[in-house]
Protein backbone atom coordinates (compact mmCIF):
# COMPACT_ATOMS: atom_id res chain seq x y z
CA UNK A 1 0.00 0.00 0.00
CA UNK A 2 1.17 4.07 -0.92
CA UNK A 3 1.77 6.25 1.88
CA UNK A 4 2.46 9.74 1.52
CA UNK A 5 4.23 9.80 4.74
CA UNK A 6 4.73 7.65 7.62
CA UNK A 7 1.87 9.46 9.95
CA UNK A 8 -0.43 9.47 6.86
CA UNK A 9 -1.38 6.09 5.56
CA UNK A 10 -3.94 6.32 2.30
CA UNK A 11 -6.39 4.30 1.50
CA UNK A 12 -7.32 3.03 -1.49
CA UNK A 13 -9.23 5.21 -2.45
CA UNK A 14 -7.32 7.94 -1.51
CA UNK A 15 -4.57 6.73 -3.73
CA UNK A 16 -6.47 6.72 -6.86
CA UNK A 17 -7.76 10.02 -5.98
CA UNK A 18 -4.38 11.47 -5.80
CA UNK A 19 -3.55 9.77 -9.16
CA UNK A 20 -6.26 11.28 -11.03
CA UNK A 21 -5.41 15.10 -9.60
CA UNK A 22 -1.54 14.26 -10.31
CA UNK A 23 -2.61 13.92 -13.97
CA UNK A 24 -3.71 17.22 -13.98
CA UNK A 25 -1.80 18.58 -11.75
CA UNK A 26 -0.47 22.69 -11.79
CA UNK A 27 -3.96 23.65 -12.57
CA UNK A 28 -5.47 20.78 -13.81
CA UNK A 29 -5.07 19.39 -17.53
CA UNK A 30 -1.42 20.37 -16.86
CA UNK A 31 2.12 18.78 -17.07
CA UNK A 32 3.60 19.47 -21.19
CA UNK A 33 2.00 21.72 -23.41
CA UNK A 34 -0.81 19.98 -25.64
CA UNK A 35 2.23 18.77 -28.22
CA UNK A 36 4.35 17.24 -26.25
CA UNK A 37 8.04 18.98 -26.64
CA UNK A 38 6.46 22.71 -26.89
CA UNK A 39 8.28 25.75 -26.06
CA UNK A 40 6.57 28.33 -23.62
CA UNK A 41 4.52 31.37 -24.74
CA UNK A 42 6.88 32.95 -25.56
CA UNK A 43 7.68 30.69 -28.82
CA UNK A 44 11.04 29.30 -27.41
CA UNK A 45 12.17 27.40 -24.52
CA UNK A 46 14.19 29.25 -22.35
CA UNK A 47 17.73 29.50 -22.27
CA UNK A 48 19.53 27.94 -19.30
CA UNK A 49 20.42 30.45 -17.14
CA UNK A 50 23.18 30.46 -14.25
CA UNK A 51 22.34 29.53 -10.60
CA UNK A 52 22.65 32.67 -8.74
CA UNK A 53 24.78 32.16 -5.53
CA UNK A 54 24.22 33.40 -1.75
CA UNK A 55 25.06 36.89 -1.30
CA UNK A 56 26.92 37.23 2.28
CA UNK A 57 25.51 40.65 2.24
CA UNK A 58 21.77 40.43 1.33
CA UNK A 59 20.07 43.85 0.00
CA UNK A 60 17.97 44.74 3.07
CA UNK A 61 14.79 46.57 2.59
CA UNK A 62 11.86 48.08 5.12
CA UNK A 63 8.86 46.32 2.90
CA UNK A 64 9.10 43.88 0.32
CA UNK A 65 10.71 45.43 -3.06
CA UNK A 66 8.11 45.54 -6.14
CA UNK A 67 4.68 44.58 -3.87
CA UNK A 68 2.01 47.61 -3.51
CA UNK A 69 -0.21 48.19 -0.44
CA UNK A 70 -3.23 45.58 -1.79
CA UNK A 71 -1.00 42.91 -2.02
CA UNK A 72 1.25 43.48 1.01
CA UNK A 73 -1.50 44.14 3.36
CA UNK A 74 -2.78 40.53 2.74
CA UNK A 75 1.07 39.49 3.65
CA UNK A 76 -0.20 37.73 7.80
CA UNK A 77 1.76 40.26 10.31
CA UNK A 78 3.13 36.96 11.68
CA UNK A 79 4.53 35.94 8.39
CA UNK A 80 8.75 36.13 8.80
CA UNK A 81 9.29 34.29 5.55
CA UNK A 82 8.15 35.64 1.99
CA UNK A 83 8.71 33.86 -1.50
CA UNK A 84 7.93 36.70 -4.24
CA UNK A 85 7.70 35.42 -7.50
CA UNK A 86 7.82 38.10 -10.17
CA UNK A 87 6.26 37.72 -13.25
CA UNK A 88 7.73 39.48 -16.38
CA UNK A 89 4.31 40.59 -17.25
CA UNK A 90 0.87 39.47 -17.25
CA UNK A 91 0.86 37.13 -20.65
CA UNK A 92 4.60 35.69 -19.97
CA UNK A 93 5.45 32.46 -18.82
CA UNK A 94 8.75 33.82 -17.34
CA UNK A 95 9.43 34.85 -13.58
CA UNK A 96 12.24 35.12 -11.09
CA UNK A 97 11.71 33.49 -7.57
CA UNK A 98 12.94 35.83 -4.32
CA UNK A 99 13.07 34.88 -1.13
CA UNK A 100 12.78 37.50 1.77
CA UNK A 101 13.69 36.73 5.43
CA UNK A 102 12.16 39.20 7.86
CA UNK A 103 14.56 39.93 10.85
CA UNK A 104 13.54 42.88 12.88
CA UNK A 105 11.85 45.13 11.11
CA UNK A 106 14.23 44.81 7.40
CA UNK A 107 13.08 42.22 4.96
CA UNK A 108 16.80 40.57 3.80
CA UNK A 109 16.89 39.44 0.02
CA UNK A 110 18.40 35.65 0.60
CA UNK A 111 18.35 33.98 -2.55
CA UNK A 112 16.77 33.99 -5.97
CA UNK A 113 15.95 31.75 -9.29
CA UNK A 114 14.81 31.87 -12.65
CA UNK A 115 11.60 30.52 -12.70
CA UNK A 116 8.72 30.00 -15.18
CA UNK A 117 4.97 30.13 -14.21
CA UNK A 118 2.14 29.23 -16.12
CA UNK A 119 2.76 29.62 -20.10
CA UNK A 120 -0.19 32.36 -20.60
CA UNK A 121 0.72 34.48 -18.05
CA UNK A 122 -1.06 35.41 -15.06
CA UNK A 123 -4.35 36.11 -13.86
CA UNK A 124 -6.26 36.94 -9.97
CA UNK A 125 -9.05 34.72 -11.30
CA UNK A 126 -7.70 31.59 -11.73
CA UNK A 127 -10.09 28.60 -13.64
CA UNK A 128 -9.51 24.93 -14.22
CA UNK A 129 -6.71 24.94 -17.10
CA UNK A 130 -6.44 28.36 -17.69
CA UNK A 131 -2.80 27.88 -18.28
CA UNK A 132 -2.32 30.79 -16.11
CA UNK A 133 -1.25 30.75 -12.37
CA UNK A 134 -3.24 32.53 -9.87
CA UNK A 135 -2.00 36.35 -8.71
CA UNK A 136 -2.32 36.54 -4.77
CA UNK A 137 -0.75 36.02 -1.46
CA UNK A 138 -0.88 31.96 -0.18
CA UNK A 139 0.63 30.38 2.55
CA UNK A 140 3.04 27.58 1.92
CA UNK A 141 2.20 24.56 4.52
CA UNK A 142 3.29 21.18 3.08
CA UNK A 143 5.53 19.67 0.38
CA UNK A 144 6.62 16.23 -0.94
CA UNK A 145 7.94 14.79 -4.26
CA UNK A 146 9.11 11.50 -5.61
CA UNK A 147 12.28 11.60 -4.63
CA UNK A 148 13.10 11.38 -0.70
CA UNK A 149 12.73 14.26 1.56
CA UNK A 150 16.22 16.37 1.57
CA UNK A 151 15.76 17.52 4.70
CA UNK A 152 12.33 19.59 4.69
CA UNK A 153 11.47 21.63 7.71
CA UNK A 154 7.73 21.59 5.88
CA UNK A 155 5.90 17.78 6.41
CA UNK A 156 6.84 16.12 3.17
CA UNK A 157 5.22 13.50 1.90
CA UNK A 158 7.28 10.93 -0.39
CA UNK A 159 5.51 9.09 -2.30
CA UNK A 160 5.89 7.70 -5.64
CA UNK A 161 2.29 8.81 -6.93
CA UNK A 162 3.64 12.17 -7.72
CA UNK A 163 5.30 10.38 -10.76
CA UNK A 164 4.57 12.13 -13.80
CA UNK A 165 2.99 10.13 -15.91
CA UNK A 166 5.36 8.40 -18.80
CA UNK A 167 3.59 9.09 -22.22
CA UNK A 168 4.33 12.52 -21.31
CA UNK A 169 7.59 13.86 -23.26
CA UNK A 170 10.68 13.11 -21.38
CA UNK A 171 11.65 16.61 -20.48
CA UNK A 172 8.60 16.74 -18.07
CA UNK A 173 9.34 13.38 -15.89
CA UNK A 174 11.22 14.89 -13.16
CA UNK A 175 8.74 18.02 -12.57
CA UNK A 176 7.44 16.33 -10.07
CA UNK A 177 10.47 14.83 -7.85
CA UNK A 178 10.60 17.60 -5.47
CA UNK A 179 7.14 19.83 -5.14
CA UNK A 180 6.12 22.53 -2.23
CA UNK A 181 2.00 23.29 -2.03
CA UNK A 182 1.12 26.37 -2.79
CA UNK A 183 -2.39 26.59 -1.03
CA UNK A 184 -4.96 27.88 -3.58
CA UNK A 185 -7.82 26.01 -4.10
CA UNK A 186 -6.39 23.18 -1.14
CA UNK A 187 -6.71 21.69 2.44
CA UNK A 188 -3.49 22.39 4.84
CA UNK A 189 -2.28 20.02 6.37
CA UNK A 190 -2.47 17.37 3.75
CA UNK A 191 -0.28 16.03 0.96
CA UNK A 192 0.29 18.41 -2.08
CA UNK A 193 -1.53 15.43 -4.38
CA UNK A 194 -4.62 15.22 -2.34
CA UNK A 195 -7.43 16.24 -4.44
CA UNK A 196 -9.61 18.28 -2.13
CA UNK A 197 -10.63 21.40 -3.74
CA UNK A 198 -12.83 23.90 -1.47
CA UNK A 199 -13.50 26.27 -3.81
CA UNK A 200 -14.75 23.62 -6.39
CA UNK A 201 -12.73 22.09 -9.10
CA UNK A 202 -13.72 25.01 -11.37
CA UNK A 203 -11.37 27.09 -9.84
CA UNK A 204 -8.81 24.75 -10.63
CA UNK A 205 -5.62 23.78 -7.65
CA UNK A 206 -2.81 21.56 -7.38
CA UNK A 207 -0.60 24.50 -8.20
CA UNK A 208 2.72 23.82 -6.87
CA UNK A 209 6.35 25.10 -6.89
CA UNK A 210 7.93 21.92 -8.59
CA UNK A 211 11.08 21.14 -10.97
CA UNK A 212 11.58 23.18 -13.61
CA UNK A 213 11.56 21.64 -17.52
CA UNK A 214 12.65 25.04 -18.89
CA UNK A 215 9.35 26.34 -20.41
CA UNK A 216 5.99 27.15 -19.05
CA UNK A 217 3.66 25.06 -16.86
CA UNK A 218 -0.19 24.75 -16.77
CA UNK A 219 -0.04 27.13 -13.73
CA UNK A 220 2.46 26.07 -11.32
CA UNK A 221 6.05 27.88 -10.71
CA UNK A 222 9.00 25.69 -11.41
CA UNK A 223 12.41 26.77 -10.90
CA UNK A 224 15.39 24.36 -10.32
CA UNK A 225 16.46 21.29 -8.30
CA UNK A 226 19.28 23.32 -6.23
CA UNK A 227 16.95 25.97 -5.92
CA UNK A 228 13.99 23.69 -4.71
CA UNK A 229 16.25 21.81 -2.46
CA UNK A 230 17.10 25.10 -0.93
CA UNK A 231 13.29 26.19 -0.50
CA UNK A 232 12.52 23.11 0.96
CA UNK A 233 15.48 23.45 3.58
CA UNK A 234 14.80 26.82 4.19
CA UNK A 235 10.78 27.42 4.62
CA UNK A 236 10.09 27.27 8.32
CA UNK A 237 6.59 26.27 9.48
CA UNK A 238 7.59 28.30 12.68
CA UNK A 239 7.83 31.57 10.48
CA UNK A 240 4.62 31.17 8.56
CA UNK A 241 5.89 31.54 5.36
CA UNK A 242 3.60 32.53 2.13
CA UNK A 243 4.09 33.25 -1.51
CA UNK A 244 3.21 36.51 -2.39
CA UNK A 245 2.67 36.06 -6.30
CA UNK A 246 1.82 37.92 -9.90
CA UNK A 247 2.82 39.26 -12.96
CA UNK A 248 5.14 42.34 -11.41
CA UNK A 249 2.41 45.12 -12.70
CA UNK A 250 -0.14 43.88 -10.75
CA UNK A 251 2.15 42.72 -7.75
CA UNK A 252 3.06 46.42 -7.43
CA UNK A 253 -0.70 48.01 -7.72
């Protein structure tokens, strides 16, 4: 029998649940574009782009850079960790990931990523495959992945029914070895596949930070395995971190 984790044994029925929302996971219908091997919207997949390193000296800043007074104001006054992702604009599928530590009162720039988000942009009203992730501040509460648990301070559930399915194209098979919930559309507390949708399943969900496969994703944000790795070492449940997320026009409004 699948479990996600060792305190979460799943049932049947459970599993096969979780099955069916991995094959449409990031925003259901998702995974590769409809021909398999498809660049992003942009008409060509993105060039590979360096891993940016730790700065000893992180930019410090009184609120978070690029984020306007509607957005930030939905940012929890407990919240010590932030993870901004920055959409070139509102019809790209190309982002950069930040992450902000709050100590004091100065928000410290730690690290950030090249990133892609869903390959027609962005939009605050997400629907069921869209192909556009959802603008908007969400906590970040559980993670999990194929691959075993690198050492997440988030509960991480490994379990090898977040395995992408194999008749998609190659490049896609290892989006899923290392994911983080975003929770839109979801339950905390529960594994990133489990297919509880509040909101209904018109308003779409499993939209995750996962891998990245170099082009756009069905509404997830995918950005590298070092840089996962590092998220997933990093986000501390004790710090209530949330991802504060948009194209950057409408992040800044």
């Amino acid at each position: 029998m699948l479990t996600v984790a060792a305190s979460r044994p799943m049932t049947f029925a459970v599993v096969w649940a979780a099955l069916l929302t991995l094959l449409g996971a990031c925003g259901t219908g998702g995974g590769p574009p409809s021909k398999p091997g498809a660049s992003d919207q942009d008409g060509v997949s993105a060039p590979a782009r360096p891993e940016p390193r730790s700065d000893p000296h992180p930019a410090r800043f009184d609120r978070i850079p690029g984020v306007g007074d509607r957005i930030r104001n939905r940012i929890p006054a407990t919240t010590r960790q932030v993870v901004a992702v920055y959409g070139d604009h509102e019809d790209s599928a190309k982002s950069t990931v930040v992450l902000y530590t709050k100590q004091a009162t100065e928000w410290r720039a730690a690290r950030s990523w090249p990133a892609h988000n869903g390959r027609k942009g962005w939009t605050p009203d997400h629907r069921e495959n869209d192909k556009r992730s959802p603008v908007g501040v969400f906590s970040l509460s559980d993670a999990g992945g194929v691959l075993p648990d690198p050492g997440s301070k988030l509960p991480y559930a490994h379990s090898a029914a977040f395995q992408a399915p194999r008749y998609w194209a190659e490049r896609y098979w290892n989006d899923f070895d290392y994911v983080i919930a975003i929770d839109y559309n979801r339950v905390q507390g529960t594994a990133p596949n489990d297919p509880t949708r509040p909101l209904g399943r018109s308003k779409g969900g499993s939209i995750w930070f996962h891998m990245d496969h170099g082009s756009g994703t069905s509404g997830c944000v995918s950005l590298s395995k070092s840089g996962m790795e590092y998220l997933l070492r990093t986000l501390d449940p004790d710090l209530r971190p949330v991802v504060v997320m948009g194209d950057r026009a409408q992040l800044g409004a």
